[in-house]
Protein backbone atom coordinates (compact mmCIF):
# COMPACT_ATOMS: atom_id res chain seq x y z
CA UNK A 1 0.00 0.00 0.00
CA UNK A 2 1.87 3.19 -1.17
CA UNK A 3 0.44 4.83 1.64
CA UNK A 4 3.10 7.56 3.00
CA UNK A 5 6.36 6.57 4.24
CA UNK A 6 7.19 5.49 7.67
CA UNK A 7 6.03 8.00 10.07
CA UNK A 8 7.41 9.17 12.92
CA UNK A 9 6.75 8.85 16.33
CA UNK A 10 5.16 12.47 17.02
CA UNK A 11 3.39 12.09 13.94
CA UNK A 12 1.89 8.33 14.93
CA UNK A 13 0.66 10.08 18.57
CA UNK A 14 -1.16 13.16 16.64
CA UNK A 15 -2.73 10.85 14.20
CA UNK A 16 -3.61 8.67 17.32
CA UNK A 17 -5.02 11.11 19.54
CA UNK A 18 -6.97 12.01 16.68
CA UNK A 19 -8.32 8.90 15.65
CA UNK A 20 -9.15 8.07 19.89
CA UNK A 21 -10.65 11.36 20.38
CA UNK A 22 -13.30 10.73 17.52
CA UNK A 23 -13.87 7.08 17.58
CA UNK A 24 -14.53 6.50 21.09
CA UNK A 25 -17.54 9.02 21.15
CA UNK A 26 -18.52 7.66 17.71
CA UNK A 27 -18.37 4.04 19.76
CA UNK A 28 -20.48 5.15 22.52
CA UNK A 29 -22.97 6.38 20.27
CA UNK A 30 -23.18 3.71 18.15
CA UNK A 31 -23.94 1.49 21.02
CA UNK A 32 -26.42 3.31 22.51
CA UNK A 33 -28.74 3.18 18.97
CA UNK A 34 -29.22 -0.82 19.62
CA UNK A 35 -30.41 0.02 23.78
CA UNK A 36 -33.60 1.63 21.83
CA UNK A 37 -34.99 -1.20 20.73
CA UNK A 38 -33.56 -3.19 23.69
CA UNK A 39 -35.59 -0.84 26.01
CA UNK A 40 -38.57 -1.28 24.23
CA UNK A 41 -38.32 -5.08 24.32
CA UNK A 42 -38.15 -5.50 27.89
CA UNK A 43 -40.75 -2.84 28.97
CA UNK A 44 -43.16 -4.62 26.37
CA UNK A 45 -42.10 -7.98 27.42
CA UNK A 46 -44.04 -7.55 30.65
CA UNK A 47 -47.11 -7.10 28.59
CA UNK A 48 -47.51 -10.58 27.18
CA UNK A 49 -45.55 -12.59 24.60
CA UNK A 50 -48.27 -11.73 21.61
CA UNK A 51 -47.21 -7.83 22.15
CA UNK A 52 -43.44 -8.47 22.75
CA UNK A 53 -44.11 -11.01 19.25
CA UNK A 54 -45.58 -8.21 17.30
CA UNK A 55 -42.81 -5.96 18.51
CA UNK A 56 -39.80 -7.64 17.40
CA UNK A 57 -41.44 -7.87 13.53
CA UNK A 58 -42.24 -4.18 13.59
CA UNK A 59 -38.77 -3.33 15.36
CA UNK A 60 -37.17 -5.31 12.70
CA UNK A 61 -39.03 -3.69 9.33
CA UNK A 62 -38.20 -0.28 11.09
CA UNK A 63 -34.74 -0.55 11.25
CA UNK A 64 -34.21 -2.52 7.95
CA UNK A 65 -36.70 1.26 6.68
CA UNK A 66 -34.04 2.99 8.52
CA UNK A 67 -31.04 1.38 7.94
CA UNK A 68 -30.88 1.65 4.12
CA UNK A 69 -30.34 5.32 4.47
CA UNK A 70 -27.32 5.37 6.57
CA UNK A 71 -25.46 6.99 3.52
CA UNK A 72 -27.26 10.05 4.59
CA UNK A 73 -24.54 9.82 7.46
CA UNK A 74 -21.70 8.53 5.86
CA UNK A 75 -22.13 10.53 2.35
CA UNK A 76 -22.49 13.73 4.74
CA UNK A 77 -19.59 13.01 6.48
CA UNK A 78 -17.37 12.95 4.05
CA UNK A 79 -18.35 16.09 2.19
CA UNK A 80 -18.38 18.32 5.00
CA UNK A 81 -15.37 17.31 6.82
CA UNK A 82 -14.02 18.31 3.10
CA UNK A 83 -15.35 21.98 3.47
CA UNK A 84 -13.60 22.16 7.41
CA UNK A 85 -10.63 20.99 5.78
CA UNK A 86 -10.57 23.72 2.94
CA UNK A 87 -11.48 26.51 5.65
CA UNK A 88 -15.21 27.51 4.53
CA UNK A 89 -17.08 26.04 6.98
CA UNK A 90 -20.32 28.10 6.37
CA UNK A 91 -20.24 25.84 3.17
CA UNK A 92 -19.54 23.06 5.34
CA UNK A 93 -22.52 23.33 7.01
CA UNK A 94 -24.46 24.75 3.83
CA UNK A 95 -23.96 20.89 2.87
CA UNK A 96 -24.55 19.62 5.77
CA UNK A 97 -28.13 21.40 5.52
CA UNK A 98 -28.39 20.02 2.36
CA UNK A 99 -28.27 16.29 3.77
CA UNK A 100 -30.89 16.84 6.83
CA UNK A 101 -33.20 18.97 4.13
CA UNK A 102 -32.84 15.28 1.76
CA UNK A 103 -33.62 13.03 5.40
CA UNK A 104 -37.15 15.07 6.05
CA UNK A 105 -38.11 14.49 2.22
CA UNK A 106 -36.96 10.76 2.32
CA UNK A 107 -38.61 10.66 5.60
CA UNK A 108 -41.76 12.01 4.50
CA UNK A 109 -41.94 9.64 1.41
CA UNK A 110 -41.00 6.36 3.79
CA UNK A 111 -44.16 7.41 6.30
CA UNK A 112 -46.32 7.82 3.18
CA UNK A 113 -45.53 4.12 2.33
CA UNK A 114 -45.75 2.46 5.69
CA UNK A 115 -48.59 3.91 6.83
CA UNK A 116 -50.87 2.29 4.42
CA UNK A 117 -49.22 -1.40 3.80
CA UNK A 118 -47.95 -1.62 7.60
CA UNK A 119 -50.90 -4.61 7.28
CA UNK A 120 -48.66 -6.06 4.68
CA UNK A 121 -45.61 -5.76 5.41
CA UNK A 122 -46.47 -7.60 8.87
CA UNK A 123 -48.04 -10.28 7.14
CA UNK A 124 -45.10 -10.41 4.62
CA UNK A 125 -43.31 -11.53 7.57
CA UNK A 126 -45.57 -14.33 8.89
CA UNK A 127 -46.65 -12.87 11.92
CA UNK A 128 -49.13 -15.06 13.66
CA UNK A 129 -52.82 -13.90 13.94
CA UNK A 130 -52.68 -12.73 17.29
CA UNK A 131 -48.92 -11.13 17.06
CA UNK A 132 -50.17 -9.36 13.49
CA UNK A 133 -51.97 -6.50 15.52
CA UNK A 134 -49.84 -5.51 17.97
CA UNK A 135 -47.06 -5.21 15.16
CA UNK A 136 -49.24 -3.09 12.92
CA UNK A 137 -49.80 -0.53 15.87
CA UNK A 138 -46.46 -0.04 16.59
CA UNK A 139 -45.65 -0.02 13.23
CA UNK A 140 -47.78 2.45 12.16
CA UNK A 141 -47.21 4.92 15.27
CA UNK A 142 -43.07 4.76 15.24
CA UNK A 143 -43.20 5.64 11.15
CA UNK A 144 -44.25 8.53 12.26
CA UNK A 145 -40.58 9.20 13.90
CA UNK A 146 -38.86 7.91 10.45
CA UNK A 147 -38.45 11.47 9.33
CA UNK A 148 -36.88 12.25 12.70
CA UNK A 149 -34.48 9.48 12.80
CA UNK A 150 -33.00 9.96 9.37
CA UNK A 151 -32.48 13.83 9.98
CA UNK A 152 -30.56 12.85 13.33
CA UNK A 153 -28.49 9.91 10.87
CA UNK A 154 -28.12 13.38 8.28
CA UNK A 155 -27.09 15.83 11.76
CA UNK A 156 -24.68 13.25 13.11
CA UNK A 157 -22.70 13.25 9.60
CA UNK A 158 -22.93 17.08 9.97
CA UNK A 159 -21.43 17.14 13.47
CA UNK A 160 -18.77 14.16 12.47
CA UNK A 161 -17.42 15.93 9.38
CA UNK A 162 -16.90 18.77 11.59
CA UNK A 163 -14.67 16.64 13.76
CA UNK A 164 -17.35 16.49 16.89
CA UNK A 165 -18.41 13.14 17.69
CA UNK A 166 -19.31 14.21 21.36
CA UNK A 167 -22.27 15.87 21.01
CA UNK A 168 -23.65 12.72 19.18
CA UNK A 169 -22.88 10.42 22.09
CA UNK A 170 -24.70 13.77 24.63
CA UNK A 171 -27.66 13.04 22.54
CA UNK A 172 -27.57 9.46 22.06
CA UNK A 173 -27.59 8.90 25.82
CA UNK A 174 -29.79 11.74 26.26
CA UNK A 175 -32.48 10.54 23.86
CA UNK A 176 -31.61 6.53 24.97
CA UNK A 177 -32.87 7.88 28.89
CA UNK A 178 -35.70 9.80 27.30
CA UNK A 179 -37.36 6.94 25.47
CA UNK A 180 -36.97 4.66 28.91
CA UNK A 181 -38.61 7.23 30.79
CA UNK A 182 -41.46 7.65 28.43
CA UNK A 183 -42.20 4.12 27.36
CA UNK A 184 -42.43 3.17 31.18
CA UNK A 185 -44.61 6.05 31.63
CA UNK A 186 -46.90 5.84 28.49
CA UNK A 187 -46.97 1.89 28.36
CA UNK A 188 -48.06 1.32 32.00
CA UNK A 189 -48.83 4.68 33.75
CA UNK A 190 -50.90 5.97 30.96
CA UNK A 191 -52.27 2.33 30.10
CA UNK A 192 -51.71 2.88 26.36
CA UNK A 193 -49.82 -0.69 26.45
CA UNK A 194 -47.81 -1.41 22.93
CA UNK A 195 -48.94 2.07 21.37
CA UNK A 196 -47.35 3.70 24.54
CA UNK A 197 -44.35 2.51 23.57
CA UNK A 198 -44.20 3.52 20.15
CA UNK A 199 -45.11 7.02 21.04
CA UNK A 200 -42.59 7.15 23.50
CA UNK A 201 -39.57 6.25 20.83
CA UNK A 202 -41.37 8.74 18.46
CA UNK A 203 -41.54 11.50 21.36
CA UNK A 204 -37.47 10.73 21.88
CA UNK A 205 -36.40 10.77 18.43
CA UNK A 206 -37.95 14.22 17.90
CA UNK A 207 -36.29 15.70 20.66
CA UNK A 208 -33.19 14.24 18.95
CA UNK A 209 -33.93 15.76 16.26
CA UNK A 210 -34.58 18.69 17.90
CA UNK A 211 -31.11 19.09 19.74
CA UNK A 212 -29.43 18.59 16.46
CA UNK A 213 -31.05 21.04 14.94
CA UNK A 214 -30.48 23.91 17.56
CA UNK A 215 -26.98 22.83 17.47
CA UNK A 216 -26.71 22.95 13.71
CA UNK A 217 -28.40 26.33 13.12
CA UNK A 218 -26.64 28.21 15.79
CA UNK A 219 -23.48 26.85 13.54
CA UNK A 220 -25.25 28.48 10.75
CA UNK A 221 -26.21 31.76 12.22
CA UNK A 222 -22.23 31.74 13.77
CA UNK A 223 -20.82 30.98 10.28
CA UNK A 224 -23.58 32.86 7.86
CA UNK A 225 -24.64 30.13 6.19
CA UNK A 226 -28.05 29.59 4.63
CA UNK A 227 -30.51 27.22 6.30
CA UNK A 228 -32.94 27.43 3.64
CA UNK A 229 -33.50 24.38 1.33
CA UNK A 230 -31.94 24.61 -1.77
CA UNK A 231 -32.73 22.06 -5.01
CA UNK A 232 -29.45 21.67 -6.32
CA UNK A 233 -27.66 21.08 -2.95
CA UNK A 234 -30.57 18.45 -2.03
CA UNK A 235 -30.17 16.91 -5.22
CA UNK A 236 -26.23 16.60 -5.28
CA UNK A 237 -26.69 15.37 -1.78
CA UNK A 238 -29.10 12.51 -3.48
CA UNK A 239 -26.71 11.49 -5.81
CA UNK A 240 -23.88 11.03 -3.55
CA UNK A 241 -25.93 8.79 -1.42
CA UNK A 242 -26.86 6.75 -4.44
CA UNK A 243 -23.48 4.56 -4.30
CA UNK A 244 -23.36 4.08 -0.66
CA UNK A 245 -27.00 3.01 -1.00
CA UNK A 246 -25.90 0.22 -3.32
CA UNK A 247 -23.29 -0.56 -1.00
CA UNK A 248 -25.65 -0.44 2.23
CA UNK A 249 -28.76 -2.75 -0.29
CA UNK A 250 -25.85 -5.03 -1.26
CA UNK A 251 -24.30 -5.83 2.08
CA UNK A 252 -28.01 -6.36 4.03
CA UNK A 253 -28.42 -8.73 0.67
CA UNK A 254 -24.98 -10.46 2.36
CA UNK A 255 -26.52 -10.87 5.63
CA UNK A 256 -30.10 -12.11 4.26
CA UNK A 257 -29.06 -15.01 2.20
CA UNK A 258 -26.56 -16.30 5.55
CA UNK A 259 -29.83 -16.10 7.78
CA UNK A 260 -31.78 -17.70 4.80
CA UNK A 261 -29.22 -20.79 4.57
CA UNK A 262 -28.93 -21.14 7.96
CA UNK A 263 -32.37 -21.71 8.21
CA UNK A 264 -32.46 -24.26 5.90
CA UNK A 265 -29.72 -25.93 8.07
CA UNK A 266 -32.52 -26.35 11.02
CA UNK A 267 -33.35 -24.86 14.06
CA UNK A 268 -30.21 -25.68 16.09
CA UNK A 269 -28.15 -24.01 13.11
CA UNK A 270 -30.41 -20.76 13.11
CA UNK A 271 -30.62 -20.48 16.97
CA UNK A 272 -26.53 -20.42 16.98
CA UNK A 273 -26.46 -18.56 14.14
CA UNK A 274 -28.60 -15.39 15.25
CA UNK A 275 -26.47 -15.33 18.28
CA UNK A 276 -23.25 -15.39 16.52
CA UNK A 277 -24.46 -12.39 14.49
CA UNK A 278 -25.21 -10.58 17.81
CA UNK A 279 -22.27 -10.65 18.77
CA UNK A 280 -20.54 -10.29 14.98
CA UNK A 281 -22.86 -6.87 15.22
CA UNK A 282 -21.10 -5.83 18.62
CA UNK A 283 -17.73 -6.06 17.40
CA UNK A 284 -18.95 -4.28 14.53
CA UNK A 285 -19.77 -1.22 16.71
CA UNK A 286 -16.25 -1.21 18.04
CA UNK A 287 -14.97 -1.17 14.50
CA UNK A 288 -16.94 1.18 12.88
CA UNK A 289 -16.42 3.97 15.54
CA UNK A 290 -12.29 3.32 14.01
CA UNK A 291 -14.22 3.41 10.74
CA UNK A 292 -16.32 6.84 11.31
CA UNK A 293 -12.77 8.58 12.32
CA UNK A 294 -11.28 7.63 9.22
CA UNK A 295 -14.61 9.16 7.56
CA UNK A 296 -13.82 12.55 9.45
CA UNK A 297 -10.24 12.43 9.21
CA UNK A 298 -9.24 11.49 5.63
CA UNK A 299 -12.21 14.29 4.36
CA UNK A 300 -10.40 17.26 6.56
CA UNK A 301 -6.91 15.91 5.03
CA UNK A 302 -8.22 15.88 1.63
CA UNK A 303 -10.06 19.34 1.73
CA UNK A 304 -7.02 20.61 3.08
CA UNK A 305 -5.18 19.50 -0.14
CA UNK A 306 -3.00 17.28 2.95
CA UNK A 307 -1.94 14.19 0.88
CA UNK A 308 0.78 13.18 3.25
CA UNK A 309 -1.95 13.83 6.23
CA UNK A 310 -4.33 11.48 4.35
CA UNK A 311 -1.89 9.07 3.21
CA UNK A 312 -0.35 8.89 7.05
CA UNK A 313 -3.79 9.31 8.67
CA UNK A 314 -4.49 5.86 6.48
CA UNK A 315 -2.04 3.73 7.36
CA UNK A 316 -2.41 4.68 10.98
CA UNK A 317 -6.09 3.41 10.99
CA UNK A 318 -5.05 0.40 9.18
CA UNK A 319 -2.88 -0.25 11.79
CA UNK A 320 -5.45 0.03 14.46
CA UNK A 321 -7.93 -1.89 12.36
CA UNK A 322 -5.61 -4.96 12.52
CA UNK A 323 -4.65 -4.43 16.51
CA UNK A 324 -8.44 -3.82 17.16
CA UNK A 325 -9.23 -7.16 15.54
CA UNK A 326 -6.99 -9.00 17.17
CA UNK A 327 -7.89 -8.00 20.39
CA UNK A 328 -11.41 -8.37 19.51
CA UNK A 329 -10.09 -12.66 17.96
CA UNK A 330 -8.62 -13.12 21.17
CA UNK A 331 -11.53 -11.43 23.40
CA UNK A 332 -13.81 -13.97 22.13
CA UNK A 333 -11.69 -17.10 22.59
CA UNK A 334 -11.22 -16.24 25.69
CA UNK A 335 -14.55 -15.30 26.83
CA UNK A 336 -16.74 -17.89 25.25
CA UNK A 337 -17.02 -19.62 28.66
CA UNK A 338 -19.21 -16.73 30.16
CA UNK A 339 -20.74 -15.15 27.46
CA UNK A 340 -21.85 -18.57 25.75
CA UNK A 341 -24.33 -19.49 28.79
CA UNK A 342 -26.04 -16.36 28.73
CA UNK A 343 -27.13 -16.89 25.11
CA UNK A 344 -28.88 -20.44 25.33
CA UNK A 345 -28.24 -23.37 27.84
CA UNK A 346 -28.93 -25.92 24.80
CA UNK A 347 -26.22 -28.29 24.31
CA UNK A 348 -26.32 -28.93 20.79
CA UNK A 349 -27.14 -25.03 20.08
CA UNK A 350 -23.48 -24.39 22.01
CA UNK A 351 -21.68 -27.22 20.05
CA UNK A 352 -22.71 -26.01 16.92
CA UNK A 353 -22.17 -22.79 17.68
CA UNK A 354 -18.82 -22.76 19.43
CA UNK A 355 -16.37 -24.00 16.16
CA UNK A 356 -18.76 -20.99 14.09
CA UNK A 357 -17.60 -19.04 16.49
CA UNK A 358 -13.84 -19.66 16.39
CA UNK A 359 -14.30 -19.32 12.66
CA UNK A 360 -15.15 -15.16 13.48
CA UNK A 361 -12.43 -14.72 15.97
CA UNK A 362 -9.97 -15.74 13.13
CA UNK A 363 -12.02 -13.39 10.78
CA UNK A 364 -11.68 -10.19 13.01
CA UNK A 365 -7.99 -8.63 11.95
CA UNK A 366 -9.94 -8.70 8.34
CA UNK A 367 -12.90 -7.31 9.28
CA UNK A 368 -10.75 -4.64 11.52
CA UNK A 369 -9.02 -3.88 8.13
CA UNK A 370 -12.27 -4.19 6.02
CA UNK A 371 -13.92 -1.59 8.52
CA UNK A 372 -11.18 1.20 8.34
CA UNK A 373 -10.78 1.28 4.42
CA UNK A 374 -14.38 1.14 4.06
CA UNK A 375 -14.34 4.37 5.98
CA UNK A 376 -10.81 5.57 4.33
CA UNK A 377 -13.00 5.62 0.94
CA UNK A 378 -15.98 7.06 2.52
CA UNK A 379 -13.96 9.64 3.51
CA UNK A 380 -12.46 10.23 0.35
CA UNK A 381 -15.87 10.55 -1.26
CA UNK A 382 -15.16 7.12 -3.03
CA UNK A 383 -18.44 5.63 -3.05
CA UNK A 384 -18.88 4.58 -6.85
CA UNK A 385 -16.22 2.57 -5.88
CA UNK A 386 -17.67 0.77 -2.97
CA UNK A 387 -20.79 0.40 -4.72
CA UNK A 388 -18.89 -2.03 -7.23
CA UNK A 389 -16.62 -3.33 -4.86
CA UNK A 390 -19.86 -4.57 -2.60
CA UNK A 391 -21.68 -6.01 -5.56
CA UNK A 392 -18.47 -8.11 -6.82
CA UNK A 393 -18.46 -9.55 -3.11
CA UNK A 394 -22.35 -10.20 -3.02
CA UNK A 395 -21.34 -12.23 -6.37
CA UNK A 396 -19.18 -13.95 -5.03
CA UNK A 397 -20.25 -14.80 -1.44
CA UNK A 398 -23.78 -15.56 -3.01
CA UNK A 399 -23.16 -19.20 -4.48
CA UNK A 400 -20.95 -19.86 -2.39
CA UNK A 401 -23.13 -19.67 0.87
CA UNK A 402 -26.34 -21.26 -1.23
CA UNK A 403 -23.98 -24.27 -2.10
CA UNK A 404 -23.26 -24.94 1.74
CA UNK A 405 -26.60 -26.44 2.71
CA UNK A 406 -25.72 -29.66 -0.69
CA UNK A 407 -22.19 -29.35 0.33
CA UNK A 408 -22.67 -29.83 3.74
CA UNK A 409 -20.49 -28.05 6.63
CA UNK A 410 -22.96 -26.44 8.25
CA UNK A 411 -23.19 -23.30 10.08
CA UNK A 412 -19.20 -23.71 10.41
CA UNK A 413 -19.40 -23.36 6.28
CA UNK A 414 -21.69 -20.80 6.38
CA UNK A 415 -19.46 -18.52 8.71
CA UNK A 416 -16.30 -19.56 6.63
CA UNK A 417 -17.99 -18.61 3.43
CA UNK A 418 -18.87 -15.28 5.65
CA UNK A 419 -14.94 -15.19 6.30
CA UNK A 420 -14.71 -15.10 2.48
CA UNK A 421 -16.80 -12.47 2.17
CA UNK A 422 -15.18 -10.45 4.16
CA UNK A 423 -11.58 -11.16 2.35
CA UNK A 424 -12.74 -10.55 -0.85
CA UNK A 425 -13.60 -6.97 0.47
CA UNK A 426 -10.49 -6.43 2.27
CA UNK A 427 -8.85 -7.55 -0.96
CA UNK A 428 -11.00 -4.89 -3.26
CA UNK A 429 -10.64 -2.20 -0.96
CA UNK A 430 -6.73 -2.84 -0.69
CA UNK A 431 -6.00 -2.66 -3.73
CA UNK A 432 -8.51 0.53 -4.49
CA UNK A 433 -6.22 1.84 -1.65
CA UNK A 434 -2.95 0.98 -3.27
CA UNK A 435 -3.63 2.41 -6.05
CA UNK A 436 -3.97 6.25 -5.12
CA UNK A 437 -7.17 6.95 -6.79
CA UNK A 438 -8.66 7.79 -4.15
CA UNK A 439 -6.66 10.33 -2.59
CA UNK A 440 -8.47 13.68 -5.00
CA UNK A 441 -8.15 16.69 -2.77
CA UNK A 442 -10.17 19.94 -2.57
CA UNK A 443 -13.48 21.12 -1.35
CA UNK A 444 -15.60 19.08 -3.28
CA UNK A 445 -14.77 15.87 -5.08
C-alpha cells in the first residue's frame, strides 16, 4: 500500500489522539442506537408474549426502513469534513443542511408508504394472527418518527465531518434515557400498552432531532450560512448517497441469504447462528467507531489538499484496524465460557455454535481492516467505488453460501464462506487503496 512513508513517532501520537478522540464518542454512540430497541423489548415484554411477538417484527421492518439510508450519514460526512478541511465552513454546514433537508423528504416519502401497507408488510413476515396487531400498531405509530431518525443519521454526519463526535454520544444517551422514561410512563402509567411505547420512541427521536437542529443552526447563524432548502444542494446530496445506497442494499443482501441458509440448516443451526451475528454486530460497533474517524479524518486531510496527512492518517487506521481485531479474535476465545451461557443453555445449540464461532475470531484482523478502508473511501468521497466493490463480493459470497446447505459443513461453512466475504472486500478495498485513486483533494470531489 503506497500509503506515506514510515512515520514518525510524534506524527503516529497526533494521528492517534486524533483517531481516539473521535472514535470512542462515535463508539459510545453507536452502542447506545441498539439500547432503543432493547428498552422497548423489555418494557413490552411484561405485557404478554403476543405484544413483545408483534414488537420484534415491527422493530425489525423499522430498522431494515431505517437502515438503508445510513449513507445520509456517511455521504455527509465525508463532504463536510471536506469543506472544514478547505477553511469555509459556512459551506460546510451549507452541505450539511443540504443532507438533513434530503432526510425530512426521504422521511416524509418512507411514512407515506408504511402507513398504508404496515398490514402487509407484517403479514409479509408471517406474523401469527394474534402477534399481526400488535405489530401493525407499533408499526404504524413509530413511522411517524422515520423522518426524525434519518435527519438525526443526516445531523450526526454534519457534526462528524466537523470533527465532533461528542455531542452525538450527549444526545444518544440523552435521547436513549428519554425513550426509557417515556415508554415506562406511556406503556403502563398511561395504560396505552404497545402504542405507549411507540409514542414514547417517536416522542425521543424528535427531541433528537430537535437538539441537532439547535446545534446545527446556531453553527449556521455563527458561520452565515443559509438554512434554507436549496434544489441543487438536495439533489447533489441525493446522488452522492446513491453509491453508498448500493453498497448499504448489497451488504443487508450479504446478511439475508446467511440467515436464509442457515435456516435451511434447522433450528439448532439458526438459533446459533442469530447469536453469533449478535455478537458479529457488537464487534462491529467497536470497528466502525475506528471506521467513522477515518470518515472525518481522511475528508479534513483531503479538503485541506494534505496528501501526506491522508496518506499517514491511512495507514495509521489500518494499523489500528488490525490491533483492534486481534484483540477483539482473542476477546472472544477467551470469553466464550461466560458469554456462551447467557445466550442459550442448549447443548447442541453451544456445540454447533462454538467451532462458528472460532471461525469469526480468526475473521476479526480482516474485518478490523475491512472496517477502516471502508471508511478511508468514505472519507475520500469514493463511493462509486464501494458500490462495485460490494456487488463483486455479493457475487461472489452468493453461491458460495447457497452451495453450503448440498455441500454440507454447516453453520461452520456458512461462517467460513462469511470469512470469504469479508476477504474478498479487504482484498478490493486494498488494492482501491494501493492504487492512489482515491486520494483527490479539494473542497468538493
Amino acid at each position: 500500500m503506497p500509503l506515506a512513508p514510515a512515520t514518525s513517532h510524534s506524527s503516529r501520537r497526533r494521528h492517534d489522539r486524533e483517531i481516539v478522540a473521535l472514535a470512542v464518542p462515535a463508539f459510545g454512540a453507536l452502542v447506545a442506537e441498539p439500547l432503543f430497541v432493547m428498552a422497548d423489548s423489555a418494557i413490552v415484554g411484561h405485557l404478554g408474549t403476543p405484544q413483545l411477538a408483534g414488537l420484534g417484527v415491527a422493530a425489525a421492518l423499522l430498522t431494515t426502513a431505517v437502515s438503508i439510508f445510513v449513507f445520509l450519514a456517511y455521504a455527509t460526512t465525508a463532504a463536510v469534513a471536506r469543506r472544514v478541511g478547505a477553511g469555509d465552513l459556512a459551506s460546510a454546514i451549507r452541505q450539511g443542511m443540504d443532507g438533513i433537508w434530503l432526510a425530512l423528504l426521504l422521511g416524509v416519502a418512507v411514512i407515506a408508504v408504511t402507513l398504508p401497507s404496515a398490514p402487509w408488510l407484517v403479514d409479509l413476515f408471517g406474523t401469527s394472527d394474534t402477534a399481526a396487531p400488535y405489530a401493525t400498531t407499533y408499526l404504524r405509530i413509530s413511522s411517524l418518527g422515520i423522518p426524525a431518525m434519518l435527519m438525526v443519521m443526516a445531523a450526526t454526519g454534519v457534526l462528524r465531518g466537523l470533527q465532533d463526535t461528542r455531542t452525538p454520544l450527549y444526545v444518544a444517551i440523552g435521547g436513549f434515557a428519554a425513550n426509557g422514561a417515556l415508554n415506562t410512563g406511556l406503556v403502563y402509567g398511561a395504560g396505552l400498552g404497545i402504542a405507549g411505547s411507540a409514542w414514547g420512541t417517536v416522542i425521543a427521536q424528535v427531541g433528537m432531532a430537535a437538539a441537532y437542529l439547535i446545534v446545527v443552526v446556531r453553527g449556521a447563524r455563527r458561520h452565515g450560512a443559509s438554512l434554507r432548502p436549496d434544489a441543487a444542494g438536495i439533489r447533489a446530496s441525493a446522488q452522492a448517497g446513491v453509491p453508498l445506497l448500493v453498497r448499504t442494499l448489497s451488504l443487508r443482501a450479504v446478511l439475508m441469504i446467511a440467515t436464509a441458509v442457515a435456516a435451511r440448516l434447522g433450528d439448532t443451526d439458526i438459533a446459533a447462528h442469530q447469536i453469533i451475528l449478535s455478537l458479529w454486530s457488537l464487534m462491529a460497533f467497536a470497528l466502525d467507531a475506528i471506521a467513522i474517524a477515518g470518515q472525518a479524518i481522511i475528508g479534513r486531510y483531503l479538503g485541506a489538499d494534505d496528501t501526506t496527512g491522508a496518506r499517514e492518517a491511512c495507514r495509521r487506521m489500518v494499523q489500528w484496524g488490525v490491533s483492534s481485531g486481534v484483540a477483539l479474535g482473542a476477546l472472544i476465545v477467551l470469553a466464550r465460557p461466560l458469554f456462551i451461557p447467557l445466550f442459550t443453555g442448549d447443548q447442541d445449540v453451544r456445540s454447533t455454535l462454538i467451532p462458528a464461532l472460532l471461525v469469526v475470531a480468526v475473521g476479526q484482523p480482516i474485518a478490523g481492516v475491512v472496517f477502516v478502508l471502508d471508511g478511508v473511501l468514505m472519507g475520500a468521497g469514493d463511493g462509486r467505488y464501494l458500490a462495485w466493490a460490494m456487488l463483486i463480493t455479493l457475487a461472489v459470497f452468493a453461491p458460495v453460501a447457497l452451495l453450503v446447505p448440498t455441500y454440507g459443513g454447516g453453520l461452520t461453512a456458512l461462517w467460513w464462506a462469511m470469512a470469504l466475504m469479508m476477504t474478498v472486500r479487504m482484498v478490493t478495498l486494498w488494492l482501491r487503496t494501493r492504487s492512489g485513486k482515491w486520494i483527490v483533494t479539494g473542497a468538493t470531489r
